[in-house]
C-alpha atoms as a PDB file:
ATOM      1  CA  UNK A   1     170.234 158.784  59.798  1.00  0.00           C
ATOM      2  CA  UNK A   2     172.163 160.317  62.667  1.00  0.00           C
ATOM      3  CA  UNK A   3     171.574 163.325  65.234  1.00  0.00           C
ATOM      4  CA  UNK A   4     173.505 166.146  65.787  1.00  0.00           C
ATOM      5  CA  UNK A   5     175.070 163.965  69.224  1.00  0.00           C
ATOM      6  CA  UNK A   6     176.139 161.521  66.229  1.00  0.00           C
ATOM      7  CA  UNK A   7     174.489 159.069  67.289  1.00  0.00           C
ATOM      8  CA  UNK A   8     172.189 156.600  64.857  1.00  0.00           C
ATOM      9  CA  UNK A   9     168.601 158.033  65.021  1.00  0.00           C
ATOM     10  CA  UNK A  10     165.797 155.518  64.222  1.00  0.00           C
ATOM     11  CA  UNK A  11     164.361 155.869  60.711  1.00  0.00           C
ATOM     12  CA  UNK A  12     159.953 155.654  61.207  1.00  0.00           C
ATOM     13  CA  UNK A  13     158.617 154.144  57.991  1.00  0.00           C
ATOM     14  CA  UNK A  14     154.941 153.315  56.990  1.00  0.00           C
ATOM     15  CA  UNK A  15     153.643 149.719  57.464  1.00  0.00           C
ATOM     16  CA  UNK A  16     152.455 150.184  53.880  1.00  0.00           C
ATOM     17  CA  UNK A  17     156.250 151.143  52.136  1.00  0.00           C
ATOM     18  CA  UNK A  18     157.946 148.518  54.807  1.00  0.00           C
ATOM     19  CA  UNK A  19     155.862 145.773  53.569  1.00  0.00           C
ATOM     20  CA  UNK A  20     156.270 146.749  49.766  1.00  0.00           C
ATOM     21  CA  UNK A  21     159.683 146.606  50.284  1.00  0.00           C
ATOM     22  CA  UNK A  22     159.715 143.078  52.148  1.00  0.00           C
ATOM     23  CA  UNK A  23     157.305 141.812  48.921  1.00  0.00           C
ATOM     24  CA  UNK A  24     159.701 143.787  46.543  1.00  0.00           C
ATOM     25  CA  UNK A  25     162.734 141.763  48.095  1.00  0.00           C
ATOM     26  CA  UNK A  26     160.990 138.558  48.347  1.00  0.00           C
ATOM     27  CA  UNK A  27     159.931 138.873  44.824  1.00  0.00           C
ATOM     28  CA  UNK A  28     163.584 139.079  43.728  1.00  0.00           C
ATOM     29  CA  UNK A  29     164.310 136.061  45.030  1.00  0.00           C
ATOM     30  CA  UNK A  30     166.008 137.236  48.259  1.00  0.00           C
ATOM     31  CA  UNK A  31     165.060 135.999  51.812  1.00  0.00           C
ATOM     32  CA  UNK A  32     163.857 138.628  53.878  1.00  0.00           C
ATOM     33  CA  UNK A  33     164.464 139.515  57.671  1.00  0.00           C
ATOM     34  CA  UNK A  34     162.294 140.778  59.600  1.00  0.00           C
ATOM     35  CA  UNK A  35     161.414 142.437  63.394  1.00  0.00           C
ATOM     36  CA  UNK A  36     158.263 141.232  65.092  1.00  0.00           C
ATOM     37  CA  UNK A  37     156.222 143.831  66.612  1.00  0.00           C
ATOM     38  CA  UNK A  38     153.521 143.103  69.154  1.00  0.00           C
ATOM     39  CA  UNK A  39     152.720 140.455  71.424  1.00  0.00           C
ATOM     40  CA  UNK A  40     150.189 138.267  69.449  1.00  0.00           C
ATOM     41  CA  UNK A  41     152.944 135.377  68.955  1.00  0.00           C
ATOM     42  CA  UNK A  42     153.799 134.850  72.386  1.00  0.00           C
ATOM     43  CA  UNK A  43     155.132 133.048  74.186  1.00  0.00           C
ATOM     44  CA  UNK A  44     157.271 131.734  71.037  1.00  0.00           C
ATOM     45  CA  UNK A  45     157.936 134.578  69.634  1.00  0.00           C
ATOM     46  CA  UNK A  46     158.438 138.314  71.291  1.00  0.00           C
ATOM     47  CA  UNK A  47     158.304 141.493  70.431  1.00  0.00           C
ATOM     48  CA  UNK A  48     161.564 142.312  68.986  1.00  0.00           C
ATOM     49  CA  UNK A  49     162.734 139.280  67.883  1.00  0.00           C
ATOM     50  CA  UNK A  50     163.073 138.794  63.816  1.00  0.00           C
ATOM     51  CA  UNK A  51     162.288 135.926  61.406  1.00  0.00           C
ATOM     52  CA  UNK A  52     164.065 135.061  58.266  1.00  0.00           C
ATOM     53  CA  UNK A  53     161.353 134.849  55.209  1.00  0.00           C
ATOM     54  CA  UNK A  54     161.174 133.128  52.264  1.00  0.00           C
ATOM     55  CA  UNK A  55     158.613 133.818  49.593  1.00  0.00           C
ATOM     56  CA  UNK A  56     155.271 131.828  49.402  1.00  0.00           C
ATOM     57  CA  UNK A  57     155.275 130.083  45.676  1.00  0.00           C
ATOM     58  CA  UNK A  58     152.346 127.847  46.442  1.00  0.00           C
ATOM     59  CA  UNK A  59     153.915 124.996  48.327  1.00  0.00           C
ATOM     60  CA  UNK A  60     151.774 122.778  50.119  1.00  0.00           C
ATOM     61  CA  UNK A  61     151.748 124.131  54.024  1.00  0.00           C
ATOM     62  CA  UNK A  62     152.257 122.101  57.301  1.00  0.00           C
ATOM     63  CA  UNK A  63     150.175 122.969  59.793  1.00  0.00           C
ATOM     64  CA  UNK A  64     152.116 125.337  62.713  1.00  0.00           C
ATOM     65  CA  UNK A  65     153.667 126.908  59.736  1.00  0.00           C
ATOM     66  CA  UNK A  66     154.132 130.346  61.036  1.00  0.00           C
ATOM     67  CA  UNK A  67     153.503 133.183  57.705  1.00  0.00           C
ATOM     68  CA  UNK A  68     153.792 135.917  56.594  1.00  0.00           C
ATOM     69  CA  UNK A  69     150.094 137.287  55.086  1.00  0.00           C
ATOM     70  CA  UNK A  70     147.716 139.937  54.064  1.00  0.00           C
ATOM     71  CA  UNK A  71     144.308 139.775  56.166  1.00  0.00           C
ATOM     72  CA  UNK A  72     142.022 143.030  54.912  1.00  0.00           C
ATOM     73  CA  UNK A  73     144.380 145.266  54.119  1.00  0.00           C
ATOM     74  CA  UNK A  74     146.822 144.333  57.181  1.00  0.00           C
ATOM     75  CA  UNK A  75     149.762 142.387  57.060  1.00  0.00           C
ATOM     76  CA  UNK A  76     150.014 139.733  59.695  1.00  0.00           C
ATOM     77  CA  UNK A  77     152.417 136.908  60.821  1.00  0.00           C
ATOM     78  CA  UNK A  78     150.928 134.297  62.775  1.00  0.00           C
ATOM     79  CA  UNK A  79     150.587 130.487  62.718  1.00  0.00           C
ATOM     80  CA  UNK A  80     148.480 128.223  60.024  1.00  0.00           C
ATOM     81  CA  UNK A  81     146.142 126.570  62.225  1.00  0.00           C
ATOM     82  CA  UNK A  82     143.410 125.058  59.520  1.00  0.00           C
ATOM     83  CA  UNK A  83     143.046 124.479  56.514  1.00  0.00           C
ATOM     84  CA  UNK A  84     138.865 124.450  55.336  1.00  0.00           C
ATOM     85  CA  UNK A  85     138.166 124.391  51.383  1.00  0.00           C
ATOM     86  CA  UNK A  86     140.110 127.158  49.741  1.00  0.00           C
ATOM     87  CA  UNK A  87     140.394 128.916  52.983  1.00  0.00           C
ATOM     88  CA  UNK A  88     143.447 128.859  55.038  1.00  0.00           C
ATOM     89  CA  UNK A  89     143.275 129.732  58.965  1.00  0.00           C
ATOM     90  CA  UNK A  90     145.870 131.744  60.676  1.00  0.00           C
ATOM     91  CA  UNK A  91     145.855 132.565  64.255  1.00  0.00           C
ATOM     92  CA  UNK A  92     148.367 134.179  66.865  1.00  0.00           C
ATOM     93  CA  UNK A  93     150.046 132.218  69.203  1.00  0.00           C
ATOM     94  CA  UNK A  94     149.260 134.494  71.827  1.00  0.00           C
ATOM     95  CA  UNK A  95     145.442 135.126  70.693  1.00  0.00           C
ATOM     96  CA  UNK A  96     142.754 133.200  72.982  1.00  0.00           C
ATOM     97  CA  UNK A  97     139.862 134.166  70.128  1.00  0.00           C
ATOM     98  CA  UNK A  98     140.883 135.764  66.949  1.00  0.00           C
ATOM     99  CA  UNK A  99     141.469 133.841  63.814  1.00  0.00           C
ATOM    100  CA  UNK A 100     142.089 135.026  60.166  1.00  0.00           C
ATOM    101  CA  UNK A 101     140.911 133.459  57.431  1.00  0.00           C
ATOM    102  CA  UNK A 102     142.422 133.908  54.264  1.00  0.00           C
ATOM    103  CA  UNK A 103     142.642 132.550  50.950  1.00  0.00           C
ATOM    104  CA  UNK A 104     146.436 131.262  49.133  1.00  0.00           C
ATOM    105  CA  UNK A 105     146.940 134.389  47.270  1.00  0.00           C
ATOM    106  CA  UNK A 106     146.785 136.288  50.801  1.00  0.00           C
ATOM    107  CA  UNK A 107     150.115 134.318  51.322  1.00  0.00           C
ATOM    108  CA  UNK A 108     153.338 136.040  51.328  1.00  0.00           C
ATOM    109  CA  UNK A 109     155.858 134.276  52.928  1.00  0.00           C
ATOM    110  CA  UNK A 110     156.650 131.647  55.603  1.00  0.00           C
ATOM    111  CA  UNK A 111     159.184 131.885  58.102  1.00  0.00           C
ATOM    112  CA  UNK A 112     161.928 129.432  58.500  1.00  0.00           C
ATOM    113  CA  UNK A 113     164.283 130.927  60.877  1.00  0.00           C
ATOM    114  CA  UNK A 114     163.758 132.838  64.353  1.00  0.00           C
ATOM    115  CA  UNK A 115     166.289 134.714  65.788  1.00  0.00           C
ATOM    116  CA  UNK A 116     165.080 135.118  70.121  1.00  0.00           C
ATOM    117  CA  UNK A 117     166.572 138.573  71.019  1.00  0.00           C
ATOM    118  CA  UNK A 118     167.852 136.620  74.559  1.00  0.00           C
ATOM    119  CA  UNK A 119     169.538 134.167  72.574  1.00  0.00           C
ATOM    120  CA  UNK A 120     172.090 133.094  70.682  1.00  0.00           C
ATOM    121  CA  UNK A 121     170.909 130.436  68.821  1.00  0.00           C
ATOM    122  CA  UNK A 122     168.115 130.912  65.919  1.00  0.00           C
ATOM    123  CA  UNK A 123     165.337 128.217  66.202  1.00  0.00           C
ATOM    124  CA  UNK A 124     164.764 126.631  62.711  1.00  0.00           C
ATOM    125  CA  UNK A 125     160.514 127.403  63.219  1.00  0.00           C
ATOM    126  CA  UNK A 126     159.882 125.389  60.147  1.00  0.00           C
ATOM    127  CA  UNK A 127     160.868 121.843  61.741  1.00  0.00           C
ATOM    128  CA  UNK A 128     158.029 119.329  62.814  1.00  0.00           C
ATOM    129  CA  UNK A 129     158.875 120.368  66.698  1.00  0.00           C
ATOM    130  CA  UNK A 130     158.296 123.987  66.457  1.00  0.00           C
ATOM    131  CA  UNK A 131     155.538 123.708  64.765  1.00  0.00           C
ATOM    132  CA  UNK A 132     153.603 121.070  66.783  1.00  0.00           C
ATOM    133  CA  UNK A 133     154.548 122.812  69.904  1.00  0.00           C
ATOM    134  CA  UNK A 134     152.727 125.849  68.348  1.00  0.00           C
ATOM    135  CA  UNK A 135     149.463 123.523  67.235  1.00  0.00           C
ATOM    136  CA  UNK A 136     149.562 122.235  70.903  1.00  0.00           C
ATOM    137  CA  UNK A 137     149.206 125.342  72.337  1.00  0.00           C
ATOM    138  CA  UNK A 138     146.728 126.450  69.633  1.00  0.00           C
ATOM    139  CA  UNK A 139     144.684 123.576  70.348  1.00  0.00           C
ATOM    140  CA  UNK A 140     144.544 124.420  74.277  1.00  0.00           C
ATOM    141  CA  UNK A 141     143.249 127.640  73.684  1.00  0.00           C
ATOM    142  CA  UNK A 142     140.079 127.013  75.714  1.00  0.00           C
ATOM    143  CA  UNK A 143     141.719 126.004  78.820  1.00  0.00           C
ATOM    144  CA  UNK A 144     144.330 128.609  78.411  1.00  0.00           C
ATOM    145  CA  UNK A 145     140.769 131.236  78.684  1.00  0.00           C
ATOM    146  CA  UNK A 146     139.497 129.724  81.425  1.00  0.00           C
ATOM    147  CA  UNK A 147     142.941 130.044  83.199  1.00  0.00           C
ATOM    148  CA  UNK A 148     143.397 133.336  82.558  1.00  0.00           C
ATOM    149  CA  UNK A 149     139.823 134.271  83.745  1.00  0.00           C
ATOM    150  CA  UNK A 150     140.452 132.271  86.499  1.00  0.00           C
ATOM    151  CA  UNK A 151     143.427 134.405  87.263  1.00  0.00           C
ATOM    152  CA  UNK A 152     141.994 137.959  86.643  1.00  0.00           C
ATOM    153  CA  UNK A 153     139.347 136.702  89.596  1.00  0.00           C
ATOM    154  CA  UNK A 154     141.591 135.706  92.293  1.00  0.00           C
ATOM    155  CA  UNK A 155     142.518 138.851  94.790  1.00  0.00           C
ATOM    156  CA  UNK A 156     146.194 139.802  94.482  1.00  0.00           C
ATOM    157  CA  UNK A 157     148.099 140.538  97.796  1.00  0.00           C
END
């Protein structure tokens, strides 16, 4: 869509019809691109950068996979974390608390390619290092808390 300068205008679609058209895609067979928004997979992943999907068809998951999912009604992309019964646990990289839990027909996609806007190089995020690096810093989630409490007590000059 452009302006009257010419000049491409952004196009605002719903969540909802994005999403039905990343499932529609993915359910063709394609592989799927998408933009991150938000902050909840930092410090891996920003807001802006994009992913490269490929459709969930009920492989067995590594943990650190980062996917693509429905949690209560929202779609989320965050990092497999645990895996308890029939219940699979997401959370963001960037989360101290949250988790998801979901079940395997919550599962959408998983990510296998992530494209850093401040790069040039895409990270393959589906490789053992990625993915442990992202369990590490899951798994220090309690003394990443205490840091940052720490850090909203000290006086700033």
């Amino acid at each position: 869509m452009q302006d009257q300068t010419g000049k491409n205008k952004p196009k605002i679609v719903s969540n909802a019809a994005y999403f039905a058209e990343v499932q529609r895609m993915l359910q063709e067979g394609k592989e799927v691109r998408i933009r991150i928004k938000g902050q909840s997979m930092r410090p891996f992943i920003q807001d802006g950068d994009t992913v490269m999907l490929r459709a969930y068809q009920g492989q067995p998951l590594p943990l650190g996979s980062n996917i693509l999912a429905k949690d209560k009604g929202k779609f989320v992309f965050h990092r497999l974390v645990g895996k308890k019964k029939d219940q699979y646990v997401l959370a963001g990289d960037g989360n101290l608390v949250l988790h998801e839990h979901i079940t395997e027909k919550d599962i959408i996609a998983v990510a296998y390619m992530h494209y850093p806007q401040d790069k040039e190089a895409a990270i393959a995020i589906h490789q053992p290092w990625p993915r442990l690096r992202g369990l590490g810093w899951y798994h220090i989630r309690l003394l990443r808390r205490i840091l940052t409490k720490f850090k909203s007590l000290t006086p700033k000059n």
